[in-house]
C-alpha atoms as a PDB file:
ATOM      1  CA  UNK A   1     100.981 121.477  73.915  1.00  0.00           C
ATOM      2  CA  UNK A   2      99.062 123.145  76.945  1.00  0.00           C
ATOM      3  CA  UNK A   3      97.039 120.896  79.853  1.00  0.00           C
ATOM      4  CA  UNK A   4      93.389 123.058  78.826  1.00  0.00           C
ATOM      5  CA  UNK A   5      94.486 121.683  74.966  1.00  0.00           C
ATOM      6  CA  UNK A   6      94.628 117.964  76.292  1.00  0.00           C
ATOM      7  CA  UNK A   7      91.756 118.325  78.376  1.00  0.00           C
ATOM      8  CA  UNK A   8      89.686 119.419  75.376  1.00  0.00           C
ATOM      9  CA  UNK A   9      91.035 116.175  73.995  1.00  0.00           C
ATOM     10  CA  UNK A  10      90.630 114.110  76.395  1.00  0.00           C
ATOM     11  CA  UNK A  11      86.699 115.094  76.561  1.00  0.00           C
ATOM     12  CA  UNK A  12      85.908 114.928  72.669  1.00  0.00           C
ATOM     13  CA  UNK A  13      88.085 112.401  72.199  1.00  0.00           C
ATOM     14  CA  UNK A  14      88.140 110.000  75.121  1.00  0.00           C
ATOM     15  CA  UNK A  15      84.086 110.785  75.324  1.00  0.00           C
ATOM     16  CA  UNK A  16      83.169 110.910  71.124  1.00  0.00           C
ATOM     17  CA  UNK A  17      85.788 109.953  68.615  1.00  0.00           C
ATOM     18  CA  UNK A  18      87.513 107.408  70.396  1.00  0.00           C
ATOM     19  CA  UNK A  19      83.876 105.139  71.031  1.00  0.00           C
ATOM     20  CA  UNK A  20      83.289 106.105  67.697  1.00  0.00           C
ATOM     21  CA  UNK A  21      86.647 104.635  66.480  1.00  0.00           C
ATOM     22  CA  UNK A  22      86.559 101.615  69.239  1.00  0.00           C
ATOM     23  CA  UNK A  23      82.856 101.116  67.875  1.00  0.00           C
ATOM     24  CA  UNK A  24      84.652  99.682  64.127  1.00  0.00           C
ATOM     25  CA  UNK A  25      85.310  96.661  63.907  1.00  0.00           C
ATOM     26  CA  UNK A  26      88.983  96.111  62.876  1.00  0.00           C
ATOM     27  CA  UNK A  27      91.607  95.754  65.844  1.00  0.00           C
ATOM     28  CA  UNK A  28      94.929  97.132  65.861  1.00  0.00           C
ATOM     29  CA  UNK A  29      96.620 100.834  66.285  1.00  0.00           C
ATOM     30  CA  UNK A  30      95.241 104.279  65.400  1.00  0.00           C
ATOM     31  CA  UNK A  31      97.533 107.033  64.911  1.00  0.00           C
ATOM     32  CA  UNK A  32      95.974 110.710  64.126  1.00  0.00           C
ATOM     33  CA  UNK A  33      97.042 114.605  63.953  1.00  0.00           C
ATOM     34  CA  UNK A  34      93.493 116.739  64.186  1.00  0.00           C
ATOM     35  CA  UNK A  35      92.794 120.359  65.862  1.00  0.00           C
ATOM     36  CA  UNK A  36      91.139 121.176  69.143  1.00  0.00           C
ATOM     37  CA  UNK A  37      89.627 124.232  69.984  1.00  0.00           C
ATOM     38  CA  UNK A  38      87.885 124.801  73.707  1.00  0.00           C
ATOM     39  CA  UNK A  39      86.653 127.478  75.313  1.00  0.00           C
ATOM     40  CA  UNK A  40      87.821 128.561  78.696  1.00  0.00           C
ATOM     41  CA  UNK A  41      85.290 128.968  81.130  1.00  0.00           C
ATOM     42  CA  UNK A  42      87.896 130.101  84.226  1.00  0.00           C
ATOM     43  CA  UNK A  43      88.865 133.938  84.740  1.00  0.00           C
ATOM     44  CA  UNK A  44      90.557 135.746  82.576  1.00  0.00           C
ATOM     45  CA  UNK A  45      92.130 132.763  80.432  1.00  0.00           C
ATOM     46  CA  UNK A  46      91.986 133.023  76.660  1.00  0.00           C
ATOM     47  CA  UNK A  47      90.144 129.967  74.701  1.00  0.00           C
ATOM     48  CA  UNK A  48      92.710 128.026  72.679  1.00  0.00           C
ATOM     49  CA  UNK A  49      93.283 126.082  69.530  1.00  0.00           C
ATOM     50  CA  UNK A  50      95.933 123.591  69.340  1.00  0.00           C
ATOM     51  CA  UNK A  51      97.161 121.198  67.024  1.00  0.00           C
ATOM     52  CA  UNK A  52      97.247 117.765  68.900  1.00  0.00           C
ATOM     53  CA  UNK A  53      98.440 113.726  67.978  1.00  0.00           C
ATOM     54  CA  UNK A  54      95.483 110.872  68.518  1.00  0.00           C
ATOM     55  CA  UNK A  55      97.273 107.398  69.636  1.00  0.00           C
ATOM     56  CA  UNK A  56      95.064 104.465  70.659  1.00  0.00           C
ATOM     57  CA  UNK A  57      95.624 100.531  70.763  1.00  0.00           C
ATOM     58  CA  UNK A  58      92.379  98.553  70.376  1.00  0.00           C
ATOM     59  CA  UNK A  59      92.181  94.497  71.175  1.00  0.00           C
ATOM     60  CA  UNK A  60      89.390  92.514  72.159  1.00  0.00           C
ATOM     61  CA  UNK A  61      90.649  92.238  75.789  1.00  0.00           C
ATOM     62  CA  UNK A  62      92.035  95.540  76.507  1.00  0.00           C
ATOM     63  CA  UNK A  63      92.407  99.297  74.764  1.00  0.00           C
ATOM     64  CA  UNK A  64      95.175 101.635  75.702  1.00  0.00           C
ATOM     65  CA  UNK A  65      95.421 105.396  74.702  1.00  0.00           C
ATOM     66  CA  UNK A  66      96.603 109.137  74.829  1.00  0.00           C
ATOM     67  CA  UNK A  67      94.635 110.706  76.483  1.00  0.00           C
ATOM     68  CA  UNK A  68      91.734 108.522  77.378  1.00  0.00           C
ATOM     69  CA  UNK A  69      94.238 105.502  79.027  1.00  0.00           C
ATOM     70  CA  UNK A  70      94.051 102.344  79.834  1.00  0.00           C
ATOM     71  CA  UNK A  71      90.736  99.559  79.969  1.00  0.00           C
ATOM     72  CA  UNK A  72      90.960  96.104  80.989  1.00  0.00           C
ATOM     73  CA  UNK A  73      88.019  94.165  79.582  1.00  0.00           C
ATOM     74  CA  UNK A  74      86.473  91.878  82.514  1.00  0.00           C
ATOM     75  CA  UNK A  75      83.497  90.495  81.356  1.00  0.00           C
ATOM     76  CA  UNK A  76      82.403  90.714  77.886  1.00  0.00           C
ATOM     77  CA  UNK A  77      79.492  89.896  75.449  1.00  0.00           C
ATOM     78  CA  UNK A  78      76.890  91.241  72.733  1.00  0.00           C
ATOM     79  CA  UNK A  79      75.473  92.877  75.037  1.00  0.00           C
ATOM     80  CA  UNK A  80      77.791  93.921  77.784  1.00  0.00           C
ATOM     81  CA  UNK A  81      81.460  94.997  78.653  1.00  0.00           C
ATOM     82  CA  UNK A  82      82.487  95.247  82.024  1.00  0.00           C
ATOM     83  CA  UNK A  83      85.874  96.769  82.486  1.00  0.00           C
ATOM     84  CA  UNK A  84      88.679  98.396  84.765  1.00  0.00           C
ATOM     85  CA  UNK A  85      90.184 101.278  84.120  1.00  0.00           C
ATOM     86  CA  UNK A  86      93.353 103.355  84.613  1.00  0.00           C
ATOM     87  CA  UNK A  87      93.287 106.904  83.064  1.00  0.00           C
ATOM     88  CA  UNK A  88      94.653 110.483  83.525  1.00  0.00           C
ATOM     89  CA  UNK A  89      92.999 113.655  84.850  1.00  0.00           C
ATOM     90  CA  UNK A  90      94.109 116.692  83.366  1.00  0.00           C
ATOM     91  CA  UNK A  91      93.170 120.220  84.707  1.00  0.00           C
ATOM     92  CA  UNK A  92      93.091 123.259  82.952  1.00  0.00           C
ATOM     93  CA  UNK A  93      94.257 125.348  86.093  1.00  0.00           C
ATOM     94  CA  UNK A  94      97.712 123.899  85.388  1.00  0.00           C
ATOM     95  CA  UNK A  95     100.544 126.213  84.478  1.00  0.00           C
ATOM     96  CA  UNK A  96      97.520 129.225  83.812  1.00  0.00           C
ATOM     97  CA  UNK A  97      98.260 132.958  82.524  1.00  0.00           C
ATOM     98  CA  UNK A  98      95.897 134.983  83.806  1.00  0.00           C
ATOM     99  CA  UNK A  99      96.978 136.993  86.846  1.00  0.00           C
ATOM    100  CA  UNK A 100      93.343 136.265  88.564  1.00  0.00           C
ATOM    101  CA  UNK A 101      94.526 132.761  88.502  1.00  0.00           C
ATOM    102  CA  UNK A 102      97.935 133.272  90.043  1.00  0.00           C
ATOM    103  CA  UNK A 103      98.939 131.034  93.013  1.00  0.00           C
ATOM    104  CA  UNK A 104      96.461 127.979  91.560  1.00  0.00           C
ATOM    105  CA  UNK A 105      98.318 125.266  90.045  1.00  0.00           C
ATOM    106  CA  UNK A 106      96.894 121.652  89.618  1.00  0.00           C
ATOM    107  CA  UNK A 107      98.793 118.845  88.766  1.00  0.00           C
ATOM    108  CA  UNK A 108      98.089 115.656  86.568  1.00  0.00           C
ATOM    109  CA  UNK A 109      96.039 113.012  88.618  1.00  0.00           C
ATOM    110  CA  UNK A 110      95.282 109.541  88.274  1.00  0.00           C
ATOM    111  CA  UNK A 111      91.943 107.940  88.508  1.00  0.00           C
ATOM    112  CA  UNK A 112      90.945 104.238  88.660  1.00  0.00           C
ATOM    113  CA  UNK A 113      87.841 102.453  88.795  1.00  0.00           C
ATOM    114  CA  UNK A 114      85.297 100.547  86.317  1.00  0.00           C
ATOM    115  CA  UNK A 115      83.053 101.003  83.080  1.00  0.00           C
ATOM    116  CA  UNK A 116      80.035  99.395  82.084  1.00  0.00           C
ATOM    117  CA  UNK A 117      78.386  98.840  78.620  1.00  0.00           C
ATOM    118  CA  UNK A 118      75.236  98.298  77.659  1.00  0.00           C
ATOM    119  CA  UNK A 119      74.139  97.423  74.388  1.00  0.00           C
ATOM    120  CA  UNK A 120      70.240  97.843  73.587  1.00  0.00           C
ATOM    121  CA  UNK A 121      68.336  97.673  70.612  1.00  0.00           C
ATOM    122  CA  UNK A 122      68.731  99.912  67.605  1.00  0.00           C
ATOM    123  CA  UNK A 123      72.226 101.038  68.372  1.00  0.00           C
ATOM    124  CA  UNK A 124      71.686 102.785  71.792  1.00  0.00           C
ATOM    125  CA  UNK A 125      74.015 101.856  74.816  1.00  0.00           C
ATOM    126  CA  UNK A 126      74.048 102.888  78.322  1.00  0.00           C
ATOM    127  CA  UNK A 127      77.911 103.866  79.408  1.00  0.00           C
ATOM    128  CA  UNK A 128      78.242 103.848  83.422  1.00  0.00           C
ATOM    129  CA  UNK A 129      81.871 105.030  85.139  1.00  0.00           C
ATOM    130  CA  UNK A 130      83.102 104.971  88.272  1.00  0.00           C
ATOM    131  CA  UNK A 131      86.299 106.450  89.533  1.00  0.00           C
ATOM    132  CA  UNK A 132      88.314 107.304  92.344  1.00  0.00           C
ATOM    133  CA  UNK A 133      92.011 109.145  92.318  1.00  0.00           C
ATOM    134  CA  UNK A 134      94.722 106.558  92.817  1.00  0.00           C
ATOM    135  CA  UNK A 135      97.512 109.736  93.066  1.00  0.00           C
ATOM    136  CA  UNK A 136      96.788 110.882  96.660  1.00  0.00           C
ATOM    137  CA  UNK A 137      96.097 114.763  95.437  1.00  0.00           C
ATOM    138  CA  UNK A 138      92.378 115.381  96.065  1.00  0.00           C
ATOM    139  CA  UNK A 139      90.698 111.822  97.012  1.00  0.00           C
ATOM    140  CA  UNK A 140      87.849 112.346  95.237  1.00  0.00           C
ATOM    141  CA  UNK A 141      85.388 109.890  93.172  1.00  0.00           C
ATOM    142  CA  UNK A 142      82.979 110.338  89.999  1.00  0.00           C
ATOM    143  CA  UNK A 143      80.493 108.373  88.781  1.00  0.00           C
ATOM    144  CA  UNK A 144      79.185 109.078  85.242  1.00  0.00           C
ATOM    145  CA  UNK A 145      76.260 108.084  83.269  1.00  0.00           C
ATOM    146  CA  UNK A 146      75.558 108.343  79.525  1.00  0.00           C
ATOM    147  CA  UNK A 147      73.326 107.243  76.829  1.00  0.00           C
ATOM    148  CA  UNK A 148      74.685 106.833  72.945  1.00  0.00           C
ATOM    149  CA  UNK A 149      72.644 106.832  70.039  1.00  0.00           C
ATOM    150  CA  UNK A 150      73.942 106.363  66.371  1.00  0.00           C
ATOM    151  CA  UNK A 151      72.375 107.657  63.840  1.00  0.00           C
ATOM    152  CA  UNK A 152      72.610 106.250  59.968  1.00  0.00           C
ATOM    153  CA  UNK A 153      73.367 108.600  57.384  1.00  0.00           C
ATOM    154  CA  UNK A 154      74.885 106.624  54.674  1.00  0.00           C
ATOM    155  CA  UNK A 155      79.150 106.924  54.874  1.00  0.00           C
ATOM    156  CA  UNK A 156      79.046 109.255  57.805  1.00  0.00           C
ATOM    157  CA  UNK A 157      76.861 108.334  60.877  1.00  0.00           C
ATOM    158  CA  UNK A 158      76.705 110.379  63.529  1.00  0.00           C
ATOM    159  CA  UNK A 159      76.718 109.190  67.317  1.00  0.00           C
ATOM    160  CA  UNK A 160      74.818 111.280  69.601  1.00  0.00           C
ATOM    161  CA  UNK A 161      75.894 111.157  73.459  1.00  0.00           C
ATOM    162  CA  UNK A 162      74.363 113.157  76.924  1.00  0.00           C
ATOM    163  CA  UNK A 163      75.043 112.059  80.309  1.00  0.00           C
ATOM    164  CA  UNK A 164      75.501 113.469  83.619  1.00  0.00           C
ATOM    165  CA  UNK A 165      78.653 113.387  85.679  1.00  0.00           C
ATOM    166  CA  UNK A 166      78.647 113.384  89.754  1.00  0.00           C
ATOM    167  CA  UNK A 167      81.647 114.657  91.420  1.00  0.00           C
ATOM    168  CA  UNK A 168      82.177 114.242  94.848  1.00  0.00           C
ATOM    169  CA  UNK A 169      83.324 117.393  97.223  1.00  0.00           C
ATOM    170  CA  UNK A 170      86.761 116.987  97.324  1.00  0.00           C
ATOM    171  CA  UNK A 171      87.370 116.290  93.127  1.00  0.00           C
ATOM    172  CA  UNK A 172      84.883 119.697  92.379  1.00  0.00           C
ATOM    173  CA  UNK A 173      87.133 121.880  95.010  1.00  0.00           C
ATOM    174  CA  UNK A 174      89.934 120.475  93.356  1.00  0.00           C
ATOM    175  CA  UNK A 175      88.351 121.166  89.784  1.00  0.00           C
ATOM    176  CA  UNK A 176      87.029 124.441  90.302  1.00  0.00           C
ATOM    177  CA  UNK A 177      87.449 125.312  93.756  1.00  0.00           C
ATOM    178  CA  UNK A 178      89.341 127.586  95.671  1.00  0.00           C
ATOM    179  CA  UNK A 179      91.866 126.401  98.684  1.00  0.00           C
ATOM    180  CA  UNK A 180      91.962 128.461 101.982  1.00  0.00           C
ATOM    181  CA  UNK A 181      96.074 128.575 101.320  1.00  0.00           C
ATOM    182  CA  UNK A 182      94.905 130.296  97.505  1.00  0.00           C
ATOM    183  CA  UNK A 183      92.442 132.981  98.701  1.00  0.00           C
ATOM    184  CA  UNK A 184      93.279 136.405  97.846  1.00  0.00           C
ATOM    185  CA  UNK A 185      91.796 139.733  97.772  1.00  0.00           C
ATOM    186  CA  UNK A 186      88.842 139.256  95.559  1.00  0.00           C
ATOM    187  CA  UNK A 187      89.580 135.681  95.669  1.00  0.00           C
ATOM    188  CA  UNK A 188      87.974 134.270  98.279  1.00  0.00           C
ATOM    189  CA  UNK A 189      88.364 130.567  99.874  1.00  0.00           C
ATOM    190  CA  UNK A 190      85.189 128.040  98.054  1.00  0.00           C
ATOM    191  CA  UNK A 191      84.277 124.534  97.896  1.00  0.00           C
ATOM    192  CA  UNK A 192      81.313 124.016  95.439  1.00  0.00           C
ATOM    193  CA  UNK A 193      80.888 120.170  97.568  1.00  0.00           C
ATOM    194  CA  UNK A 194      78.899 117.665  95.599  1.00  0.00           C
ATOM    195  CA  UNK A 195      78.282 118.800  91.804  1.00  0.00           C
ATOM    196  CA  UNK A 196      76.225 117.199  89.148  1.00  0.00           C
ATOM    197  CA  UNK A 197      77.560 118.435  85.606  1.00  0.00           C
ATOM    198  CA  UNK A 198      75.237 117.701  82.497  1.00  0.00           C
ATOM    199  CA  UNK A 199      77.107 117.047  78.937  1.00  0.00           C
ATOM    200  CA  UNK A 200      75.814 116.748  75.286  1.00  0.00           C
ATOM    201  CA  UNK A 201      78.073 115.729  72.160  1.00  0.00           C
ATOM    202  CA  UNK A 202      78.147 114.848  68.369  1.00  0.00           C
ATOM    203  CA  UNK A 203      80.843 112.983  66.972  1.00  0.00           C
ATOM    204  CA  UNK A 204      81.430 111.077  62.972  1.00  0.00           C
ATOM    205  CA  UNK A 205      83.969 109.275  61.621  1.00  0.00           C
ATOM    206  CA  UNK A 206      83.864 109.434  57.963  1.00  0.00           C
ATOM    207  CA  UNK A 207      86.165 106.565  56.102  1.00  0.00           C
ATOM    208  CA  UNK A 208      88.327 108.012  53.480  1.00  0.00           C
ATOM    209  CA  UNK A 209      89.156 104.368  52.615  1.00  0.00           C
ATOM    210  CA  UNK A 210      90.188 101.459  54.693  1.00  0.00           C
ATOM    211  CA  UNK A 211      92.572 102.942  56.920  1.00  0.00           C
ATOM    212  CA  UNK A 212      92.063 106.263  56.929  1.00  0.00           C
ATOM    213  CA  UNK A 213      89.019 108.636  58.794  1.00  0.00           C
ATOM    214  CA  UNK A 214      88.194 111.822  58.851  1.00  0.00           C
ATOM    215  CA  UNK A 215      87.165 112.171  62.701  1.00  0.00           C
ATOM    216  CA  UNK A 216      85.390 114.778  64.075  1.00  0.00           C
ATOM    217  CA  UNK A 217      83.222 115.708  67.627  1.00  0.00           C
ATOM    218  CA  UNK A 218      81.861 118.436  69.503  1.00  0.00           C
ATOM    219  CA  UNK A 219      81.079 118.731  72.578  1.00  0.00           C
ATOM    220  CA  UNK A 220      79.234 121.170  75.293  1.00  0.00           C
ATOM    221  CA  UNK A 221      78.986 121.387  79.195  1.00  0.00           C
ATOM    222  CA  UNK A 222      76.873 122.299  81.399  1.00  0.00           C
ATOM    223  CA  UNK A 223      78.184 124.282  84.551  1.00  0.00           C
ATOM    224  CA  UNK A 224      75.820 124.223  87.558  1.00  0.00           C
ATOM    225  CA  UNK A 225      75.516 127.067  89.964  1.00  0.00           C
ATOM    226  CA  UNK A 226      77.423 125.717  92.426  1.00  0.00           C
ATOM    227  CA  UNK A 227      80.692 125.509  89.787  1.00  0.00           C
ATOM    228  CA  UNK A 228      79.506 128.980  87.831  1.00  0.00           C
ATOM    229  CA  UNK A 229      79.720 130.662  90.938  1.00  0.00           C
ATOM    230  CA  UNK A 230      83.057 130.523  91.766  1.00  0.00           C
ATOM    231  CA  UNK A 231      84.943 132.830  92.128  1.00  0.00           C
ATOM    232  CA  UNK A 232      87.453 131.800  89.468  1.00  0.00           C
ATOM    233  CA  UNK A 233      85.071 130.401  86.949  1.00  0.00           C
ATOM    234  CA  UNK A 234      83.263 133.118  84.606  1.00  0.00           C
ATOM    235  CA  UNK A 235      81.038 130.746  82.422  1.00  0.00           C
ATOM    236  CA  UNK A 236      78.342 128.567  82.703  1.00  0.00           C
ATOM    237  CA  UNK A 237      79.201 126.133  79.816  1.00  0.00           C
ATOM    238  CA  UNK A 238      82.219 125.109  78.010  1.00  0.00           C
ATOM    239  CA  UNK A 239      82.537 124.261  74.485  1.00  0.00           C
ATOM    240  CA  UNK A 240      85.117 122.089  73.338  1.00  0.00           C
ATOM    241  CA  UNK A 241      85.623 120.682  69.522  1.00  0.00           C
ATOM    242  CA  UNK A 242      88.344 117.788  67.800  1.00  0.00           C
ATOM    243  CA  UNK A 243      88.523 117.330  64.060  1.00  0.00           C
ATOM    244  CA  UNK A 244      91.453 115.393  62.467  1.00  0.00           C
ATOM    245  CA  UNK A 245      92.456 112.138  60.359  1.00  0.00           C
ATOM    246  CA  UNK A 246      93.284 108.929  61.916  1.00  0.00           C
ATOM    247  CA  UNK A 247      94.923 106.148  60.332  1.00  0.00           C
ATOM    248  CA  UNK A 248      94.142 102.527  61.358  1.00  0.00           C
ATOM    249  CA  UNK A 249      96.775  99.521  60.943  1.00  0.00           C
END
């Protein structure tokens, strides 16, 4: 199992199939086995497809996961969750093959901070989510904003998600950034500072019966300028997909 493999996860996943999943009503565990497939958008790494397990725990009060982690519910109603949060941060630029990429290694972080939901009419809910690294590697914070919309189509609705993601200076070097201690002939030293990175996604569950879904989601990104034109990033968007089973009990 590589780190870009979880990351893909952890966006279609933690940001689709996993609301999707949290949005049924029955509590309890969800085990799953699916296929991810993302696209690299750094230099010279391959894209990748990956068989990967789904594991979440799902209670009134509290959810806990791999990879999307932990949530504390706070305050909660029809309308409104308010939660903390506890969750992983995965990079792609960990343990990497290309030889453009040599001498950058990131390591697993940890972020914590709070979620809001908003419920409005017709299905659509406003997701707000800010975070700050509790691991001491980068310091940096994110907020993130997104809007979900289901959509009705007899067994297999589809929820449609976009939102925008602010990264402070330090968590974008970090992400996609190059260190002055990993510059190197044709390499050299950047810091994109402040980036705001755009998202769209589909994701379904379809219910084979009453345990068992057929969960799928895919999802795109957005690079701006400031990320694209690093010099260890060669795309401008990212593609990253998750289809699998997962079995509720």
């Amino acid at each position: 199992m590589t780190f870009r493999a979880i990351v893909a996860t952890t966006m279609v996943v933690g940001c689709g199939v996993g609301q999707a999943l949290a949005q049924q009503p029955a509590e309890g565990f969800t085990l799953g086995l699916g296929v991810t497939h993302s696209t690299s958008i750094f230099v010279g790494e391959d894209n990748e497809t990956q068989a990967l397990p789904l594991l979440r725990y799902e209670a009134e009060a509290f959810s806990i996961g791999i990879p999307d982690g932990l949530r504390v519910t706070l305050i909660s109603n029809q309308q409104l969750q308010f939660s903390a949060v506890v969750s992983p941060r995965f990079s792609a630029l960990d343990d990497t093959d290309s030889p453009a990429l040599a001498g950058i290694d990131r390591d697993i972080t940890v972020d914590g901070g709070v979620q809001l939901r908003y419920s409005f009419g017709r299905g659509t809910q406003l997701h707000l989510r800010a975070l700050t690294e509790l691991s001491d590697d980068h310091g940096g914070h994110e907020i993130a904003a997104e809007v979900r919309q289901p959509l009705p189509l007899g067994q297999t609705p589809l929820l449609l998600s976009a939102g925008l993601t602010w990264q402070s200076d330090d968590l974008a070097q970090y992400s996609y950034g190059v260190f002055a201690n990993e510059a190197a002939i044709g390499r050299p030293a950047y810091a994109p500072g402040n980036v705001i990175i755009p998202h769209i996604a589909v994701s379904t569950v379809f219910p084979i019966n009453d345990r068992v879904n057929l969960v799928g989601s895919v999802r795109a990104t957005f690079l701006p300028d400031d990320v694209s034109d690093s010099p260890i990033v060669d795309e401008d968007v990212g593609f990253s997909s998750f289809v699998g089973l997962s079995y509720r009990f």
